[in-house]
N, C-alpha and C. Protein backbone atom coordinates (compact mmCIF):
# COMPACT_ATOMS: atom_id res chain seq x y z
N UNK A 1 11.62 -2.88 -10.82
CA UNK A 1 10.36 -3.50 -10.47
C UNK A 1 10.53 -4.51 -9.34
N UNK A 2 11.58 -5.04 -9.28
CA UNK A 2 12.14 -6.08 -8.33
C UNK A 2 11.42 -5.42 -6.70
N UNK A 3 12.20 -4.02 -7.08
CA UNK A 3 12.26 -3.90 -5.25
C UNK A 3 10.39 -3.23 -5.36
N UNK A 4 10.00 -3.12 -5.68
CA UNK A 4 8.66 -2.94 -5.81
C UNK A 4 7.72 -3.97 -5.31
N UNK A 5 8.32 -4.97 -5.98
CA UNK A 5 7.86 -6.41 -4.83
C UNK A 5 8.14 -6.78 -4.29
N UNK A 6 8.90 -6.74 -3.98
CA UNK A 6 9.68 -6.38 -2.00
C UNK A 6 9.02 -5.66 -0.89
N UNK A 7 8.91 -4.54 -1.62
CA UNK A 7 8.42 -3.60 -0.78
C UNK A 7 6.72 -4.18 -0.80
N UNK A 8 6.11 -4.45 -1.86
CA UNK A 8 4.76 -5.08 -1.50
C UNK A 8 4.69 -6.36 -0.71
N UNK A 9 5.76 -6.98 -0.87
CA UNK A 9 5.68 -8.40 -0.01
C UNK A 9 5.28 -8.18 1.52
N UNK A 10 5.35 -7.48 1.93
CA UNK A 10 5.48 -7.20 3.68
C UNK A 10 3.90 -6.30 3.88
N UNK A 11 3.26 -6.95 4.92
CA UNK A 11 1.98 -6.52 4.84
C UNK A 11 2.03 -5.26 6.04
N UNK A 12 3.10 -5.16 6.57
CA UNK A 12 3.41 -3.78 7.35
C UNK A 12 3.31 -2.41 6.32
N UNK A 13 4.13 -3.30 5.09
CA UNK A 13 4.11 -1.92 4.31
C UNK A 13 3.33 -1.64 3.68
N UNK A 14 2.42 -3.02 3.30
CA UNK A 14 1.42 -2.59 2.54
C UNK A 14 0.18 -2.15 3.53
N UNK A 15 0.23 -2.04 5.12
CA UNK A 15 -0.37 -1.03 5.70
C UNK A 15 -0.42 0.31 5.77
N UNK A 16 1.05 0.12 5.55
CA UNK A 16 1.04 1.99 5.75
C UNK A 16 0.85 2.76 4.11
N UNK A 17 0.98 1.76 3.22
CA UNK A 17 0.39 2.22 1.98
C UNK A 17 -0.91 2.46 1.90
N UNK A 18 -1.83 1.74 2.48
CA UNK A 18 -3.14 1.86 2.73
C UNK A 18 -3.68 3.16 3.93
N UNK A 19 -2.93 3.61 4.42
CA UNK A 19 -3.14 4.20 5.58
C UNK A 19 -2.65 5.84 4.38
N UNK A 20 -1.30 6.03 3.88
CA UNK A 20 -1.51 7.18 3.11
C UNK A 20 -2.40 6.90 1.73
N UNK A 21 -2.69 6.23 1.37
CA UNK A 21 -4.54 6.45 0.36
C UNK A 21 -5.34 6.93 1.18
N UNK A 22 -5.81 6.78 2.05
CA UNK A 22 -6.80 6.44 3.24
C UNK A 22 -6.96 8.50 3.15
N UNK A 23 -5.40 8.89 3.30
CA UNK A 23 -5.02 10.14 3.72
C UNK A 23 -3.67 10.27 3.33
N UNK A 24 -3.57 11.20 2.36
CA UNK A 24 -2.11 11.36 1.81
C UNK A 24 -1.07 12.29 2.65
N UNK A 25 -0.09 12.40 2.84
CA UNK A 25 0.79 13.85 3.25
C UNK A 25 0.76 13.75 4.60
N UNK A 26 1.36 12.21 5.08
CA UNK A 26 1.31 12.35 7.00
C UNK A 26 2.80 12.07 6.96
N UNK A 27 2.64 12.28 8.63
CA UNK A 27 4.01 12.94 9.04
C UNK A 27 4.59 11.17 9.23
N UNK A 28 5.45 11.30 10.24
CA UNK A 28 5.78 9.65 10.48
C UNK A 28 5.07 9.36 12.00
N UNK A 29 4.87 10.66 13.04
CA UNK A 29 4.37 11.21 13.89
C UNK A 29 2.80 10.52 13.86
N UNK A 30 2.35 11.02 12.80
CA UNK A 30 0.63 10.58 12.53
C UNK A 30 -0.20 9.19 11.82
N UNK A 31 1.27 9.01 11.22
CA UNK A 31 1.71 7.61 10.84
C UNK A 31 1.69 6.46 11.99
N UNK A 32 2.25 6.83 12.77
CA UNK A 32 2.48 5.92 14.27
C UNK A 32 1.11 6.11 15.03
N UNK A 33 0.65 7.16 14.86
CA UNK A 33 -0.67 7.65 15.83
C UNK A 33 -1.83 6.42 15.14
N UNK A 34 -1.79 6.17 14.09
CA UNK A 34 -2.93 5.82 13.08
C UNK A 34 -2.65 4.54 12.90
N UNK A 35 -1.43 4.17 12.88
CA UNK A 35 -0.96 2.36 13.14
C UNK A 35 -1.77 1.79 14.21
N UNK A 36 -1.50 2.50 15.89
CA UNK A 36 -1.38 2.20 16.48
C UNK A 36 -3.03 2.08 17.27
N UNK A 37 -3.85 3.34 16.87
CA UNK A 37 -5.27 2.97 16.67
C UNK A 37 -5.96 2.11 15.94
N UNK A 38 -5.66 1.49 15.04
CA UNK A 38 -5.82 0.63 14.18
C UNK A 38 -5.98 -0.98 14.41
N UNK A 39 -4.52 -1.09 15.38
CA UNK A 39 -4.36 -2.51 15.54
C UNK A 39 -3.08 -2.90 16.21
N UNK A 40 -2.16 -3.73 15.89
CA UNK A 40 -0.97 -3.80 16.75
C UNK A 40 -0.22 -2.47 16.64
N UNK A 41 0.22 -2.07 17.41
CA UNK A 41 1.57 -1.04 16.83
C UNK A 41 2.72 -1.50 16.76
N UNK A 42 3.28 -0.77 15.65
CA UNK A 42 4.92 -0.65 14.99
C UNK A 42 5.27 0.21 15.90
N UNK A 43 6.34 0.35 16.53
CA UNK A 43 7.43 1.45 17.31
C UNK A 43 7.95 2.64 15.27
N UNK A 44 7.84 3.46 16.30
CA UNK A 44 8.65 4.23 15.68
C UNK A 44 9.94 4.19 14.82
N UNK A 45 10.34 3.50 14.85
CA UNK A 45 12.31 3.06 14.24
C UNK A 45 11.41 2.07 13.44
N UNK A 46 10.69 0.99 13.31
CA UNK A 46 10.28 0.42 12.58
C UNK A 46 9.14 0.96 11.32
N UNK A 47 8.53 1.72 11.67
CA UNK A 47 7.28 2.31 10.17
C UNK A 47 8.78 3.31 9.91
N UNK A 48 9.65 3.73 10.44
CA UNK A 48 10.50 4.50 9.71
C UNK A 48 11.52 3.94 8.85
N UNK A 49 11.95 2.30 9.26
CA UNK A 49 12.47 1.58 8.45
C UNK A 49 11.71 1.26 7.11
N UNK A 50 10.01 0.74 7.38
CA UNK A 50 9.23 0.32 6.40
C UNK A 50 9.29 1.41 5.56
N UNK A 51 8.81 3.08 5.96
CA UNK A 51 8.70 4.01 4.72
C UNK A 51 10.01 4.14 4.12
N UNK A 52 11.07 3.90 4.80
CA UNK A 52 12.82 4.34 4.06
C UNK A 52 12.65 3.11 2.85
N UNK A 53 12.18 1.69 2.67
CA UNK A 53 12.16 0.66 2.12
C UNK A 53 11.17 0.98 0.90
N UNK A 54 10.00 1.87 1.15
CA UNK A 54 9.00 2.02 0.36
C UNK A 54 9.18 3.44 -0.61
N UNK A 55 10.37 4.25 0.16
CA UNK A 55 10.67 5.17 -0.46
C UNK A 55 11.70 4.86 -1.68
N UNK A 56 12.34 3.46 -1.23
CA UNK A 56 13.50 3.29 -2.06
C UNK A 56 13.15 2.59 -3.57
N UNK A 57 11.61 1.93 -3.16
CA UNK A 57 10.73 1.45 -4.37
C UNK A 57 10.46 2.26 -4.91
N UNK A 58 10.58 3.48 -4.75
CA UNK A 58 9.45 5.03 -5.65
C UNK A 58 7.83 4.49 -4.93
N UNK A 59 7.65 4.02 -4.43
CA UNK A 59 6.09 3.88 -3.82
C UNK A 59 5.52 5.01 -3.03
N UNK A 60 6.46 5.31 -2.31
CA UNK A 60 6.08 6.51 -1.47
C UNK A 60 7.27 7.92 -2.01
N UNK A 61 6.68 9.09 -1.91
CA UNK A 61 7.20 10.23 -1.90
C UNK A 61 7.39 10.73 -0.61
N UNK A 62 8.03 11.90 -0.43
CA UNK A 62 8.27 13.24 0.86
C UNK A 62 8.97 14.42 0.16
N UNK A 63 8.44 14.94 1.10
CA UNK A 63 8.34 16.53 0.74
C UNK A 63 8.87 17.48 2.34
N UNK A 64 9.41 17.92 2.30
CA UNK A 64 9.96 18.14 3.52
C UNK A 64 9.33 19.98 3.95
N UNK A 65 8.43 19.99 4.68
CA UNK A 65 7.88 21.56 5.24
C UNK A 65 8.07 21.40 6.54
N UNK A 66 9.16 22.56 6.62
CA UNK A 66 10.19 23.18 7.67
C UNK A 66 10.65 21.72 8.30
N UNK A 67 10.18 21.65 9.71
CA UNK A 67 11.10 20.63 10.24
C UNK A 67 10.06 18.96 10.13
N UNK A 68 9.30 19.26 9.67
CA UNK A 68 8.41 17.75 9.14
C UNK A 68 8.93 17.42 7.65
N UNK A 69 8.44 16.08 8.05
CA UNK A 69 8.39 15.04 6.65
C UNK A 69 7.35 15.03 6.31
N UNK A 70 6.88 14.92 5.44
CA UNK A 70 5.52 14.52 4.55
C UNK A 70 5.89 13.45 3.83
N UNK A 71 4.59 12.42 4.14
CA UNK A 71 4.72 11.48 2.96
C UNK A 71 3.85 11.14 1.80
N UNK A 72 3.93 10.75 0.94
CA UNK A 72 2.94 10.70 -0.14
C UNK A 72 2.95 9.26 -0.82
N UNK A 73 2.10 8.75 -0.82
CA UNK A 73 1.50 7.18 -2.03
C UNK A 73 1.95 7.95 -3.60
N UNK A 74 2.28 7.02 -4.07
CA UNK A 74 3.12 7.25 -5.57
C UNK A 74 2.51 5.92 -6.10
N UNK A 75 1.31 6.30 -6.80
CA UNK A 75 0.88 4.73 -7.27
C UNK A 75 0.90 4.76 -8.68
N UNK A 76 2.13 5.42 -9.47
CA UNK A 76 2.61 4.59 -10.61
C UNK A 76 3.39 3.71 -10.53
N UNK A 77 4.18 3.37 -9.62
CA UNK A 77 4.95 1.59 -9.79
C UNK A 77 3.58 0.73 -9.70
N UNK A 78 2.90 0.95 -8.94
CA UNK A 78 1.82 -0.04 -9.21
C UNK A 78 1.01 0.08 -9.86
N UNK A 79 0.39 0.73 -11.14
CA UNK A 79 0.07 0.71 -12.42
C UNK A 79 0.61 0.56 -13.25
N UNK A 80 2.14 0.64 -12.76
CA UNK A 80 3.11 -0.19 -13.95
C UNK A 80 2.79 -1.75 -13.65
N UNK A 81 2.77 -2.09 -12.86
CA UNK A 81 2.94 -3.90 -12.27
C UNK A 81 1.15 -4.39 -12.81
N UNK A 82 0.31 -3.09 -12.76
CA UNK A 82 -0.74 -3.73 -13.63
C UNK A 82 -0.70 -3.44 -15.22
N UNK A 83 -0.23 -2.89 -15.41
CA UNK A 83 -0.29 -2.62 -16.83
C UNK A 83 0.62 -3.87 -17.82
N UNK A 84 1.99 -3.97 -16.47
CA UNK A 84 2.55 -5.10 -17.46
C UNK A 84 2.27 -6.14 -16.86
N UNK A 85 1.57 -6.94 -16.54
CA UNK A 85 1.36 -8.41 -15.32
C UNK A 85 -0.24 -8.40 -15.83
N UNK A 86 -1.17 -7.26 -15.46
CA UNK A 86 -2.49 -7.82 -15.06
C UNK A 86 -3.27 -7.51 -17.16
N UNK A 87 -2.34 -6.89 -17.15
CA UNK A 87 -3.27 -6.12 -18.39
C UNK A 87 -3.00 -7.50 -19.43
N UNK A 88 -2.39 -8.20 -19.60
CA UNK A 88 -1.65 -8.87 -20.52
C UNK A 88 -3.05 -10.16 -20.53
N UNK A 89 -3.88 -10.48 -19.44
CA UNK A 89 -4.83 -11.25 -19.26
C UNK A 89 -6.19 -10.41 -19.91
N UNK A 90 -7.32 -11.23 -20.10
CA UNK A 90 -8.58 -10.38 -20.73
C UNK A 90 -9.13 -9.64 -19.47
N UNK A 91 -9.21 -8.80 -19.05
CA UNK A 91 -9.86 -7.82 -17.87
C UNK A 91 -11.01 -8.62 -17.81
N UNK A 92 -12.19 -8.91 -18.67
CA UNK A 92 -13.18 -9.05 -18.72
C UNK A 92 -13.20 -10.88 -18.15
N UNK A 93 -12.34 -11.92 -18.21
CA UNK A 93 -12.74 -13.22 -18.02
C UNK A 93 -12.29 -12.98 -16.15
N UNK A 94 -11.17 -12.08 -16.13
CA UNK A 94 -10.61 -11.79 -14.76
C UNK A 94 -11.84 -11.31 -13.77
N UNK A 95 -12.64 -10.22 -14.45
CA UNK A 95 -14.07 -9.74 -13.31
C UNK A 95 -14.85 -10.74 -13.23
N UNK A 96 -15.09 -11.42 -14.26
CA UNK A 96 -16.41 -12.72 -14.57
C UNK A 96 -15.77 -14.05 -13.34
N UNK A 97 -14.20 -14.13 -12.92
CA UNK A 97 -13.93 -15.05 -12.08
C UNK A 97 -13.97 -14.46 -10.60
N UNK A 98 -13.92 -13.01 -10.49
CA UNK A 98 -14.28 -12.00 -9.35
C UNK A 98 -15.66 -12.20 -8.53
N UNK A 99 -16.26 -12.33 -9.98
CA UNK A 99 -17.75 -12.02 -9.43
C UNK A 99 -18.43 -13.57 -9.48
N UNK A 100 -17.80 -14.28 -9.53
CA UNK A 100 -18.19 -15.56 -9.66
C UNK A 100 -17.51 -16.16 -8.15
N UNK A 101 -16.68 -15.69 -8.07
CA UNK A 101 -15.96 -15.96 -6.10
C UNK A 101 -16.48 -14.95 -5.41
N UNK A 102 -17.08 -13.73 -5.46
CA UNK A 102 -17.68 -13.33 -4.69
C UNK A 102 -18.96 -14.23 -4.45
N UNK A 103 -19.93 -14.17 -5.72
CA UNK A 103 -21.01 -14.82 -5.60
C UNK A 103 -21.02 -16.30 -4.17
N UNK A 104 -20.18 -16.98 -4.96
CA UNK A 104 -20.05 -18.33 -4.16
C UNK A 104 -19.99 -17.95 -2.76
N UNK A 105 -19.31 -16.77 -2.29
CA UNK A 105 -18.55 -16.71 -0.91
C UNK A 105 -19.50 -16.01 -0.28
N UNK A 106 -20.42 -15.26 -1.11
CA UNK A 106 -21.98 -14.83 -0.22
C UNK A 106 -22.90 -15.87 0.24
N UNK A 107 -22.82 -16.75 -0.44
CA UNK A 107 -23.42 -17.74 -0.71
C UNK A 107 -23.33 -18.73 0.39
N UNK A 108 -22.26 -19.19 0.57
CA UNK A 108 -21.84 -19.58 1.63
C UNK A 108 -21.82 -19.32 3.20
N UNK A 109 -21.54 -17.53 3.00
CA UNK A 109 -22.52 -17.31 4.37
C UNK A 109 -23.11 -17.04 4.74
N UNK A 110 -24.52 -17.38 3.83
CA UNK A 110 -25.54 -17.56 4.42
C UNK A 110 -26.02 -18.66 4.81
C-alpha cells in the first residue's frame, strides 16, 4: 500500500490516471498526444518513467498487441485505500461535511 501512495503523491501521475479513466487502453504515444493538449507537456522519457512507477503500484496495467503497449487504470488499490482508510469513518457524516463545503463555496461566489 506504501508505494500506492507514492505513486498517488505526484499529481503528474495522478494525471495520467485521470487521462486513462477518461479513456482506458492508450498507447504511451497517445498518452503524450493528450498530456500535451491538455496543458504543460511531459516529454516522453518522463510519462514513461511516471507509468513504469504506477505500474509498479498495480495502479496501472499493459497488455502488449504486437509492437504497442496498452495501458489500463487498475482501480482496486484504490478501493482498497477506501475501503480500509475511508470506510472506517460514517460515509454519511463525511457527505453531510461535502455538501455543507460545497454549499458554503457556492455561496461565496456569488
Amino acid at each position: 500500500m506504501d508505494a500506492v501512495f507514492r505513486a498517488l503523491a505526484d499529481a503528474s501521475r495522478r494525471e495520467l490516471l485521470d487521462r486513462l479513466r477518461a479513456e482506458n487502453g492508450q498507447t504511451l504515444s497517445e498518452l503524450c498526444a493528450r498530456l500535451a493538449k491538455s496543458g504543460p507537456s511531459m516529454t516522453r522519457q518522463a510519462v514513461s518513467k511516471h507509468l513504469a512507477i504506477l505500474e509498479e503500484a498495480n495502479l496501472v496495467a499493459t497488455v502488449k498487441r504486437g509492437r504497442e503497449k496498452l495501458h489500463y487504470l487498475n482501480p482496486v488499490p484504490i478501493h482498497d485505500i477506501g475501503e480500509r482508510w475511508i470506510a472506517k469513518f460514517e460515509r454519511s457524516r463525511l457527505q453531510a461535511l461535502s455538501d455543507l463545503k460545497k454549499s458554503l463555496e457556492a455561496g461565496e461566489q456569488r
